[in-house]
PDB file of N, CA and C in Angstrom:
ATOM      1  N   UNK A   1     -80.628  31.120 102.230  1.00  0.00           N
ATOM      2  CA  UNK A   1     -80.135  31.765 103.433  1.00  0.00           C
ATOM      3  C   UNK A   1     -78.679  32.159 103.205  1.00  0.00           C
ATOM      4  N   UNK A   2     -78.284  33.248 104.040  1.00  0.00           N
ATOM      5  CA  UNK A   2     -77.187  33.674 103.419  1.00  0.00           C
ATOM      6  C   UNK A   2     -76.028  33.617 104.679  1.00  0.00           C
ATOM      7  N   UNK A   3     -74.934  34.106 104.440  1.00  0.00           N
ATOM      8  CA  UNK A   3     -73.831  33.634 105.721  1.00  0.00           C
ATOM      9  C   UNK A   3     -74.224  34.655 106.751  1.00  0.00           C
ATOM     10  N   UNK A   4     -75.071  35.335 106.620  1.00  0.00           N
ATOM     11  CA  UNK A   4     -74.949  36.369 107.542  1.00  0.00           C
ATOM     12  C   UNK A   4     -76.336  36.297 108.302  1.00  0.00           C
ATOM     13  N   UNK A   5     -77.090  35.938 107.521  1.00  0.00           N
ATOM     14  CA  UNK A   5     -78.729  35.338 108.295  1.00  0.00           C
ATOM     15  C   UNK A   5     -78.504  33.647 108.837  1.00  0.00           C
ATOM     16  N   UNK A   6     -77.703  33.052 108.337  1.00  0.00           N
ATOM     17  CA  UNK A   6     -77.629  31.637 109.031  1.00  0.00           C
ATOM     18  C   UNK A   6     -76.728  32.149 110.182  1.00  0.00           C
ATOM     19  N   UNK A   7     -75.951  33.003 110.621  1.00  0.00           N
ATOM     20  CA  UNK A   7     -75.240  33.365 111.711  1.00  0.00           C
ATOM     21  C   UNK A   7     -76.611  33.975 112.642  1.00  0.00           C
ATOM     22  N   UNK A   8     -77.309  34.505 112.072  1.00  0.00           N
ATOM     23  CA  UNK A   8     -78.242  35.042 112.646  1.00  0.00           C
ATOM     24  C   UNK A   8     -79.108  34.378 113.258  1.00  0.00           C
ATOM     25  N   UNK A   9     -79.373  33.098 112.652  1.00  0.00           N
ATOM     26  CA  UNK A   9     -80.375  31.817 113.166  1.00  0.00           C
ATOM     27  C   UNK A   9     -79.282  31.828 114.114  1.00  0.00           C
ATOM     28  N   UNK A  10     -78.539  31.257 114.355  1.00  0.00           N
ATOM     29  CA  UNK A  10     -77.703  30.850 115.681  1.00  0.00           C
ATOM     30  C   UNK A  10     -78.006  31.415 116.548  1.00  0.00           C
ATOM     31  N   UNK A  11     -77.998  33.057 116.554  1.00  0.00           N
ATOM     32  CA  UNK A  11     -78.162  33.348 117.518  1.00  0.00           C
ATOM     33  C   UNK A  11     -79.632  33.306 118.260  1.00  0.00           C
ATOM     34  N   UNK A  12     -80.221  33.465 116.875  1.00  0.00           N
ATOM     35  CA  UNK A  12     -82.317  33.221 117.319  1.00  0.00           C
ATOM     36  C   UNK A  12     -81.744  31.656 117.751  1.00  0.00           C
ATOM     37  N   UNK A  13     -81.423  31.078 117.645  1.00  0.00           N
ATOM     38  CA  UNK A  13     -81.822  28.975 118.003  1.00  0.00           C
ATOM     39  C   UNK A  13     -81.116  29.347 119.828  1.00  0.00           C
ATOM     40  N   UNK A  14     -80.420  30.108 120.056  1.00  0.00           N
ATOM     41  CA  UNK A  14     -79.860  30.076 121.254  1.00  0.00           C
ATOM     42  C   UNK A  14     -80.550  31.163 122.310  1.00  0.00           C
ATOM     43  N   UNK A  15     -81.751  31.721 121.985  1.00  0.00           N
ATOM     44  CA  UNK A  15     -82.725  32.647 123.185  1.00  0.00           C
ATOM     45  C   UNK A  15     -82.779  33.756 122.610  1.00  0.00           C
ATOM     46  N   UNK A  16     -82.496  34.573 121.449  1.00  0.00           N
ATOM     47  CA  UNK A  16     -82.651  35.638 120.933  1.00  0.00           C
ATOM     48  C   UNK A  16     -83.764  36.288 120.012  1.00  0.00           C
ATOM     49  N   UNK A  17     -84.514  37.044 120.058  1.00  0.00           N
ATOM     50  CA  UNK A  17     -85.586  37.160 119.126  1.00  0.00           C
ATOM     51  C   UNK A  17     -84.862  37.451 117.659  1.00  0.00           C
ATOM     52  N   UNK A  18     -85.428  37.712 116.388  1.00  0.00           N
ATOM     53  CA  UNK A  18     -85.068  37.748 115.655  1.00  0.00           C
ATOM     54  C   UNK A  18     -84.811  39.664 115.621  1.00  0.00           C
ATOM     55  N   UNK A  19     -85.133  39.896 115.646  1.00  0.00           N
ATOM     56  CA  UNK A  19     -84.886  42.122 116.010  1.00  0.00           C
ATOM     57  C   UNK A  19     -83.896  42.103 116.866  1.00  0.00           C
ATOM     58  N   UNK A  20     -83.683  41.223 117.777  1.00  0.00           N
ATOM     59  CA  UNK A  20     -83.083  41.292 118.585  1.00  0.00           C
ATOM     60  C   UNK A  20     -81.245  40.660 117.915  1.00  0.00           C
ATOM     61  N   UNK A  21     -81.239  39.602 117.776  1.00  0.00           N
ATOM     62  CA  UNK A  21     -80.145  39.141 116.647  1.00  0.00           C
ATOM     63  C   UNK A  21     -79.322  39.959 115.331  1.00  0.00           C
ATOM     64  N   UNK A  22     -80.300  40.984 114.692  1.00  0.00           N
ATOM     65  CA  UNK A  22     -80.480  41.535 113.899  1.00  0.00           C
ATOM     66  C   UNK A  22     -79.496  42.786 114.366  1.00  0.00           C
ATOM     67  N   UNK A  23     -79.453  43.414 115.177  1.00  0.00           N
ATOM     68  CA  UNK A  23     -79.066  44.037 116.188  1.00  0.00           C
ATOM     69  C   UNK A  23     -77.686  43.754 116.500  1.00  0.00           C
ATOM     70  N   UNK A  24     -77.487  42.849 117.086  1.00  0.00           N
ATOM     71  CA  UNK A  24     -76.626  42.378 117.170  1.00  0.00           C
ATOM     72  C   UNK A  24     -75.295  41.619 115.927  1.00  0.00           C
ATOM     73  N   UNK A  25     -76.022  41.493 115.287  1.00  0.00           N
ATOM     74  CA  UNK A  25     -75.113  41.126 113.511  1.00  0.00           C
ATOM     75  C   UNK A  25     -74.678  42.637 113.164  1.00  0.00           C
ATOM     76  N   UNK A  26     -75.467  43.490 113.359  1.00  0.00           N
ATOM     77  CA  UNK A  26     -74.762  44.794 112.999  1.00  0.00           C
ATOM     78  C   UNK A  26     -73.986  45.070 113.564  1.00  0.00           C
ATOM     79  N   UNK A  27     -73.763  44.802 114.699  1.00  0.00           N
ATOM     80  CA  UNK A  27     -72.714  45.928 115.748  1.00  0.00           C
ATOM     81  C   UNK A  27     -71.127  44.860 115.570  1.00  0.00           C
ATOM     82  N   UNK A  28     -71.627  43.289 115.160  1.00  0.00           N
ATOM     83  CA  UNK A  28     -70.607  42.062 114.752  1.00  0.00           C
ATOM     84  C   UNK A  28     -70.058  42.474 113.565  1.00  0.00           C
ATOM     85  N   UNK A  29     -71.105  42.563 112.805  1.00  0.00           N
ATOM     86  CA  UNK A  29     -70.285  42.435 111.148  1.00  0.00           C
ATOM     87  C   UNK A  29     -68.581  42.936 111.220  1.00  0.00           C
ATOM     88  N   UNK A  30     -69.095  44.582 111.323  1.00  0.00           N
ATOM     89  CA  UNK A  30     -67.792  45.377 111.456  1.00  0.00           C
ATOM     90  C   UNK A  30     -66.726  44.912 112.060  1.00  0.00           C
ATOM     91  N   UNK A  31     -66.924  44.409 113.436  1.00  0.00           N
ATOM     92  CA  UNK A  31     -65.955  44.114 114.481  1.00  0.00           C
ATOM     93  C   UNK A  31     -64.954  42.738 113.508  1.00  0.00           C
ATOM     94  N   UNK A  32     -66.048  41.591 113.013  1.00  0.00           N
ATOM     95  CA  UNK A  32     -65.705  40.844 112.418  1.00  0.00           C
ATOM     96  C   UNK A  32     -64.823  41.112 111.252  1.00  0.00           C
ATOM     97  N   UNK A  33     -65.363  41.895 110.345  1.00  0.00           N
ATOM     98  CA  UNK A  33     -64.693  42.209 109.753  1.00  0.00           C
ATOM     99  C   UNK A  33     -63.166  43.323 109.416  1.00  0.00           C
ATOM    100  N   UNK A  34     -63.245  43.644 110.822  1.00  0.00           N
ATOM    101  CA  UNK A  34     -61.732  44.781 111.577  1.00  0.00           C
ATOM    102  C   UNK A  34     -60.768  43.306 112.035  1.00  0.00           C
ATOM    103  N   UNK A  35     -61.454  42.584 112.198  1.00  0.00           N
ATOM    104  CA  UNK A  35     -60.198  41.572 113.075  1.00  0.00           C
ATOM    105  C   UNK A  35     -59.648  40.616 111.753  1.00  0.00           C
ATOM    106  N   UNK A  36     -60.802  40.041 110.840  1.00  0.00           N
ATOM    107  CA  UNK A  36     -60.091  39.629 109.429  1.00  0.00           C
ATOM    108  C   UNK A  36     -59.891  40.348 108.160  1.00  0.00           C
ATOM    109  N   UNK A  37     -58.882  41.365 108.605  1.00  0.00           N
ATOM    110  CA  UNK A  37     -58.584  42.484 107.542  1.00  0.00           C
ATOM    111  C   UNK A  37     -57.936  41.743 106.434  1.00  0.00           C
ATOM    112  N   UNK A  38     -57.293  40.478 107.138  1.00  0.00           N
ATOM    113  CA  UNK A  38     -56.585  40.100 105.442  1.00  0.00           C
ATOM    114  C   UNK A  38     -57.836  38.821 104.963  1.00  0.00           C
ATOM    115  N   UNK A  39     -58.685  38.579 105.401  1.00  0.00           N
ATOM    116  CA  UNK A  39     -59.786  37.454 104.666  1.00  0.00           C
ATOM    117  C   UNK A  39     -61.093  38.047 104.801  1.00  0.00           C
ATOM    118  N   UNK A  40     -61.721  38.615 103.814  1.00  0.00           N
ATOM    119  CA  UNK A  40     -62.969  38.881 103.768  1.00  0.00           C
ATOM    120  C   UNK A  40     -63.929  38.157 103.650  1.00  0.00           C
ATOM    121  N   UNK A  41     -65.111  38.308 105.220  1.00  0.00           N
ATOM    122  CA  UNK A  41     -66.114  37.235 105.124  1.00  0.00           C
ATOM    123  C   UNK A  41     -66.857  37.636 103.772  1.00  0.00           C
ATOM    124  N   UNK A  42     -67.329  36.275 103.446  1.00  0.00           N
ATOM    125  CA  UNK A  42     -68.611  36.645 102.159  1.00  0.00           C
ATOM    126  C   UNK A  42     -69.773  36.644 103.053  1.00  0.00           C
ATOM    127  N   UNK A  43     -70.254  37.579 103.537  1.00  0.00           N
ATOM    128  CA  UNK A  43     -71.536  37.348 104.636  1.00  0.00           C
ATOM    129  C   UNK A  43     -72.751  37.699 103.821  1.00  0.00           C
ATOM    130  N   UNK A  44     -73.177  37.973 101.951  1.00  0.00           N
ATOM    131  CA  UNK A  44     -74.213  37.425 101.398  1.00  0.00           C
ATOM    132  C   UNK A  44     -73.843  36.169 100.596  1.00  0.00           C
ATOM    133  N   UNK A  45     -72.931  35.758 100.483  1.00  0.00           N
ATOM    134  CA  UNK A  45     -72.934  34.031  99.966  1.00  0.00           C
ATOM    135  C   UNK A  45     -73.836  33.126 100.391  1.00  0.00           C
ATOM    136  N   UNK A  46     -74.034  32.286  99.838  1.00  0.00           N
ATOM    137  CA  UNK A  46     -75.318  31.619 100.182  1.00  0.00           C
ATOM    138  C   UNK A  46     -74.628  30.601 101.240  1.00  0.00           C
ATOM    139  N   UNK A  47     -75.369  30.228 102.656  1.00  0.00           N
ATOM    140  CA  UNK A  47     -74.555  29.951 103.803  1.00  0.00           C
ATOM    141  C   UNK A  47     -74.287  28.220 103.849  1.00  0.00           C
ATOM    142  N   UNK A  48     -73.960  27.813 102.455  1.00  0.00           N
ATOM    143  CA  UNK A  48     -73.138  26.472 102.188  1.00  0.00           C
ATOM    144  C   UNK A  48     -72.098  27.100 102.094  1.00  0.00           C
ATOM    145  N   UNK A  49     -71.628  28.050 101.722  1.00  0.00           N
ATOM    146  CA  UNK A  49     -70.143  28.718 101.361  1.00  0.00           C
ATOM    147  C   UNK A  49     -69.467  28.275 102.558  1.00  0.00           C
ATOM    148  N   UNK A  50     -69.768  28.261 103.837  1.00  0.00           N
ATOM    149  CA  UNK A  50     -68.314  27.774 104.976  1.00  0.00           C
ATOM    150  C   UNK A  50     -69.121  26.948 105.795  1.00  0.00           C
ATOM    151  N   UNK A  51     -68.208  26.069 106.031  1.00  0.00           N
ATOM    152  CA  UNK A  51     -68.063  25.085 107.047  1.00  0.00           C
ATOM    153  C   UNK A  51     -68.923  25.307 108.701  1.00  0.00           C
ATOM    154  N   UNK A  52     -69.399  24.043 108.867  1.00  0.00           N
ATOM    155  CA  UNK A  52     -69.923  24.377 110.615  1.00  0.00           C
ATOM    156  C   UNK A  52     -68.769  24.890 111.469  1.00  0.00           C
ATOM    157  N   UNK A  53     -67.413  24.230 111.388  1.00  0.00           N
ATOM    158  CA  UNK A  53     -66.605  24.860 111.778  1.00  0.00           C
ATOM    159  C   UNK A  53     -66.062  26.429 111.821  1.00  0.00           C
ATOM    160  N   UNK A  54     -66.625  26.925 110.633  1.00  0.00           N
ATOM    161  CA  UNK A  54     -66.491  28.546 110.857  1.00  0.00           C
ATOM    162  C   UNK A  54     -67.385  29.344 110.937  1.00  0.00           C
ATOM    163  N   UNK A  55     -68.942  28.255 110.814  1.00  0.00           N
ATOM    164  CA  UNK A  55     -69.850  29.120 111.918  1.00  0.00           C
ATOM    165  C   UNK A  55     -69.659  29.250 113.984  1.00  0.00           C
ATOM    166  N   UNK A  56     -68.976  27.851 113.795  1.00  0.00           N
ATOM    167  CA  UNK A  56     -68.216  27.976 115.177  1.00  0.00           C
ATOM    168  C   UNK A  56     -67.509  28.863 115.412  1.00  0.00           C
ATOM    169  N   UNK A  57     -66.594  29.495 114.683  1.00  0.00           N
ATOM    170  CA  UNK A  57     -65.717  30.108 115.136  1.00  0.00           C
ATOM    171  C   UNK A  57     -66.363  31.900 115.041  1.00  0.00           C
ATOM    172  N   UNK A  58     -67.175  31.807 114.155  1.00  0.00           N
ATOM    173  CA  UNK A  58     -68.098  33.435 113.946  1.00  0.00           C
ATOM    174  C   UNK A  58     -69.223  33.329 114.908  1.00  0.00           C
ATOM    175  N   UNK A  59     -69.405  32.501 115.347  1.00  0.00           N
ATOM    176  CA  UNK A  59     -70.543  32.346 116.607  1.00  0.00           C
ATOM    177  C   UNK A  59     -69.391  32.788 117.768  1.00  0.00           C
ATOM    178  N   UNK A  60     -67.905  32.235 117.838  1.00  0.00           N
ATOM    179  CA  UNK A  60     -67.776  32.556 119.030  1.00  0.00           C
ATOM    180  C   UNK A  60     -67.180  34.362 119.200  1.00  0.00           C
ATOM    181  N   UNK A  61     -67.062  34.610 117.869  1.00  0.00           N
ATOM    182  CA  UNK A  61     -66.592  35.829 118.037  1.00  0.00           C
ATOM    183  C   UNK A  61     -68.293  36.984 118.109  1.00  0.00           C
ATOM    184  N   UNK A  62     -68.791  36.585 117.917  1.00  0.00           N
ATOM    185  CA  UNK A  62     -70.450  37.006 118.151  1.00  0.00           C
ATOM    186  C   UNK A  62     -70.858  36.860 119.550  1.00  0.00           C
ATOM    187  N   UNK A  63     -70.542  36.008 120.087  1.00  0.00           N
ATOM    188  CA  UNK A  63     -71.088  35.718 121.720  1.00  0.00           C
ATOM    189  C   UNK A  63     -70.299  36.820 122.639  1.00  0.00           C
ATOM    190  N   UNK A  64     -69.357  37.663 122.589  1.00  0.00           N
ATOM    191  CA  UNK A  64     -69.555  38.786 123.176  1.00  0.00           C
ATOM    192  C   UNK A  64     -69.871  39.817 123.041  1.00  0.00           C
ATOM    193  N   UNK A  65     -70.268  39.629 121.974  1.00  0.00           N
ATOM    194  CA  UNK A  65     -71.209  40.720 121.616  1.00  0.00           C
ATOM    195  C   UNK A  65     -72.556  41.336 121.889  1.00  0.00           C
ATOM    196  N   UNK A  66     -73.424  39.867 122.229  1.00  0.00           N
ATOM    197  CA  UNK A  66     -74.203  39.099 122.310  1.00  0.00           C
ATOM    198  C   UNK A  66     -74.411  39.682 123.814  1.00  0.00           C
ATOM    199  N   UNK A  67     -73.217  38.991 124.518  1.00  0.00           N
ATOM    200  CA  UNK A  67     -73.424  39.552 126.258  1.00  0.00           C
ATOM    201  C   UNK A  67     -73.267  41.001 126.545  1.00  0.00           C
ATOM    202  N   UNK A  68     -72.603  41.575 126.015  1.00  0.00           N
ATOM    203  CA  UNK A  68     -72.865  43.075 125.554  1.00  0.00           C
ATOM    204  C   UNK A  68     -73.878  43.637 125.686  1.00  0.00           C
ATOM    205  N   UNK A  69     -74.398  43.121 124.477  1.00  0.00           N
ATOM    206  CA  UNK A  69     -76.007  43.825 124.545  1.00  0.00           C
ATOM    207  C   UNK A  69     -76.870  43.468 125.115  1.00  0.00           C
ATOM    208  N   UNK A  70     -76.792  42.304 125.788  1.00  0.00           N
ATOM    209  CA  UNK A  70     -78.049  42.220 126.665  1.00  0.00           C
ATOM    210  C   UNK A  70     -77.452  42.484 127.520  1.00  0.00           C
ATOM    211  N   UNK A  71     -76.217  43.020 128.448  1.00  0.00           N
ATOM    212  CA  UNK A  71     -76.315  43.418 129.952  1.00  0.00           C
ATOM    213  C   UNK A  71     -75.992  44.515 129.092  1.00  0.00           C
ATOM    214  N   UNK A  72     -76.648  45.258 128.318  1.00  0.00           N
ATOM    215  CA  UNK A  72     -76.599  46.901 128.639  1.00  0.00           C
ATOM    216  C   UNK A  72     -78.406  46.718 128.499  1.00  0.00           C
ATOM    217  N   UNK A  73     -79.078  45.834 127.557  1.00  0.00           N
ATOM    218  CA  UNK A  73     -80.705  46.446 127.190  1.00  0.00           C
ATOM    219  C   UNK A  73     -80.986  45.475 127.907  1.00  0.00           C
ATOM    220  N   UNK A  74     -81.005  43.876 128.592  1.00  0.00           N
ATOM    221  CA  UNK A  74     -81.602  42.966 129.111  1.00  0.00           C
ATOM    222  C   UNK A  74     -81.039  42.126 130.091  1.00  0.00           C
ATOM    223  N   UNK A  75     -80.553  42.407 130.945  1.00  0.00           N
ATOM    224  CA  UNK A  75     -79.367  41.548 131.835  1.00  0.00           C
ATOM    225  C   UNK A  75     -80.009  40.712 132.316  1.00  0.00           C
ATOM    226  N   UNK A  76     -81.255  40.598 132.780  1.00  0.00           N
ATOM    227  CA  UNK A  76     -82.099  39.199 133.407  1.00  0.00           C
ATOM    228  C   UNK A  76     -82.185  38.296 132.429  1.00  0.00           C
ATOM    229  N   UNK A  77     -82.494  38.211 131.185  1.00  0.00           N
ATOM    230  CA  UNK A  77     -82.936  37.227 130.457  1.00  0.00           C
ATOM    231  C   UNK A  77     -81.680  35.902 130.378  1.00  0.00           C
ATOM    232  N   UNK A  78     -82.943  34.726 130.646  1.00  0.00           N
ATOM    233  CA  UNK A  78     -82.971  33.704 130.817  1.00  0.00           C
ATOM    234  C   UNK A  78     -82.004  33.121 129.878  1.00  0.00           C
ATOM    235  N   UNK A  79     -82.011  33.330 128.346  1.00  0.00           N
ATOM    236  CA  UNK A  79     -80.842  32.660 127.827  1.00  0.00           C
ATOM    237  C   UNK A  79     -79.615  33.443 127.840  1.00  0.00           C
ATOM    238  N   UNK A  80     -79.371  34.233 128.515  1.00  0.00           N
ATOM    239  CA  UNK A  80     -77.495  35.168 128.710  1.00  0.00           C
ATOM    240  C   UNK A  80     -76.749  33.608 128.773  1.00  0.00           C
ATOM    241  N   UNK A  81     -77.056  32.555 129.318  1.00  0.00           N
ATOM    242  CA  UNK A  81     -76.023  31.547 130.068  1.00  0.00           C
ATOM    243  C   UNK A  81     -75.796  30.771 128.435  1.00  0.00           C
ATOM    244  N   UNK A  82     -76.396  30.866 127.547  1.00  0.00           N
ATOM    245  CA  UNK A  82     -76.026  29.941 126.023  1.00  0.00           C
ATOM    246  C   UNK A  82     -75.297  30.999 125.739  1.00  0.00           C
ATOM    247  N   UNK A  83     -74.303  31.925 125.630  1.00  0.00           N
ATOM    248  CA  UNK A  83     -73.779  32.477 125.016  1.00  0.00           C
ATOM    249  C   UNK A  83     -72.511  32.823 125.964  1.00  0.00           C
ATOM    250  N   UNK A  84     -72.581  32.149 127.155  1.00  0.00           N
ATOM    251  CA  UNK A  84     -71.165  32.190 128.114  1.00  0.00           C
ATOM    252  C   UNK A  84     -70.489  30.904 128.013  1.00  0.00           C
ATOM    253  N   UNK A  85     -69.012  31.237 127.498  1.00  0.00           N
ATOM    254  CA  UNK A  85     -68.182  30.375 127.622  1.00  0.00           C
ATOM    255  C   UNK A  85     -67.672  29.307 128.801  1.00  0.00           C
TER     256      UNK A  85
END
Protein backbone atom coordinates (compact mmCIF):
# COMPACT_ATOMS: atom_id res chain seq x y z
CA UNK A 1 0.00 0.00 0.00
CA UNK A 2 1.26 3.17 -0.83
CA UNK A 3 1.10 6.80 1.02
CA UNK A 4 -1.44 7.86 -1.09
CA UNK A 5 -3.89 4.71 -1.03
CA UNK A 6 -3.34 4.29 2.84
CA UNK A 7 -4.60 8.07 2.96
CA UNK A 8 -7.23 6.79 0.92
CA UNK A 9 -8.27 3.91 3.33
CA UNK A 10 -8.81 6.68 5.87
CA UNK A 11 -10.99 8.16 4.17
CA UNK A 12 -12.98 4.71 2.99
CA UNK A 13 -12.62 3.55 7.14
CA UNK A 14 -14.48 6.96 7.90
CA UNK A 15 -18.01 6.60 5.45
CA UNK A 16 -16.56 7.01 2.02
CA UNK A 17 -16.84 4.57 -0.84
CA UNK A 18 -13.76 3.78 -2.43
CA UNK A 19 -14.65 5.97 -6.13
CA UNK A 20 -15.73 8.13 -3.95
CA UNK A 21 -12.22 8.73 -1.86
CA UNK A 22 -10.48 8.35 -5.06
CA UNK A 23 -12.05 11.52 -6.05
CA UNK A 24 -11.32 13.16 -3.51
CA UNK A 25 -7.27 12.29 -3.25
CA UNK A 26 -7.24 13.94 -6.58
CA UNK A 27 -8.64 17.22 -6.00
CA UNK A 28 -6.09 16.81 -2.30
CA UNK A 29 -2.97 15.72 -3.82
CA UNK A 30 -2.38 19.11 -5.58
CA UNK A 31 -3.74 21.30 -2.84
CA UNK A 32 -1.37 19.21 -0.60
CA UNK A 33 1.17 19.50 -2.46
CA UNK A 34 0.80 23.74 -3.22
CA UNK A 35 0.86 24.20 0.62
CA UNK A 36 4.27 21.91 1.08
CA UNK A 37 6.19 23.56 -1.68
CA UNK A 38 9.37 23.24 0.28
CA UNK A 39 8.76 19.22 1.41
CA UNK A 40 7.61 16.92 -1.12
CA UNK A 41 5.09 14.27 -0.11
CA UNK A 42 6.34 10.77 -1.37
CA UNK A 43 2.63 9.78 -1.98
CA UNK A 44 3.91 6.33 -3.99
CA UNK A 45 6.32 5.27 -1.11
CA UNK A 46 5.27 2.42 0.40
CA UNK A 47 2.91 3.82 3.39
CA UNK A 48 5.56 2.77 6.32
CA UNK A 49 7.47 5.78 4.92
CA UNK A 50 5.56 8.35 7.58
CA UNK A 51 4.38 8.25 10.78
CA UNK A 52 0.54 7.95 12.12
CA UNK A 53 1.23 11.30 13.09
CA UNK A 54 1.48 12.60 9.52
CA UNK A 55 -1.27 10.62 8.40
CA UNK A 56 -2.95 12.79 11.05
CA UNK A 57 -1.94 15.69 9.88
CA UNK A 58 -2.73 14.73 5.81
CA UNK A 59 -6.06 13.43 6.99
CA UNK A 60 -6.67 16.74 8.48
CA UNK A 61 -5.74 18.69 5.58
CA UNK A 62 -8.04 16.17 3.43
CA UNK A 63 -11.16 16.60 5.65
CA UNK A 64 -12.06 19.76 3.90
CA UNK A 65 -11.93 18.62 1.14
CA UNK A 66 -13.83 15.82 1.94
CA UNK A 67 -16.79 18.30 3.17
CA UNK A 68 -16.47 19.97 -0.04
CA UNK A 69 -17.39 17.37 -1.99
CA UNK A 70 -19.98 15.93 -0.42
CA UNK A 71 -22.01 19.22 0.19
CA UNK A 72 -21.61 19.95 -3.45
CA UNK A 73 -22.49 15.87 -4.77
CA UNK A 74 -24.01 14.45 -1.27
CA UNK A 75 -24.89 16.76 1.62
CA UNK A 76 -27.27 14.22 3.45
CA UNK A 77 -24.93 11.46 3.91
CA UNK A 78 -24.69 10.06 7.15
CA UNK A 79 -20.90 10.05 7.64
CA UNK A 80 -20.28 14.18 6.72
CA UNK A 81 -20.07 14.35 10.85
CA UNK A 82 -16.43 11.96 10.84
CA UNK A 83 -14.81 14.43 8.90
CA UNK A 84 -15.98 17.68 11.03
CA UNK A 85 -13.72 19.07 13.34
Amino acid sequence: MTVREKLKQIICDNGMFAQQAQKIMDISVPIIDEFSDDYEIQWENDSEFYSDEMYDFLFSMVKPEVLKWIDEHIPSVWSRENFVD
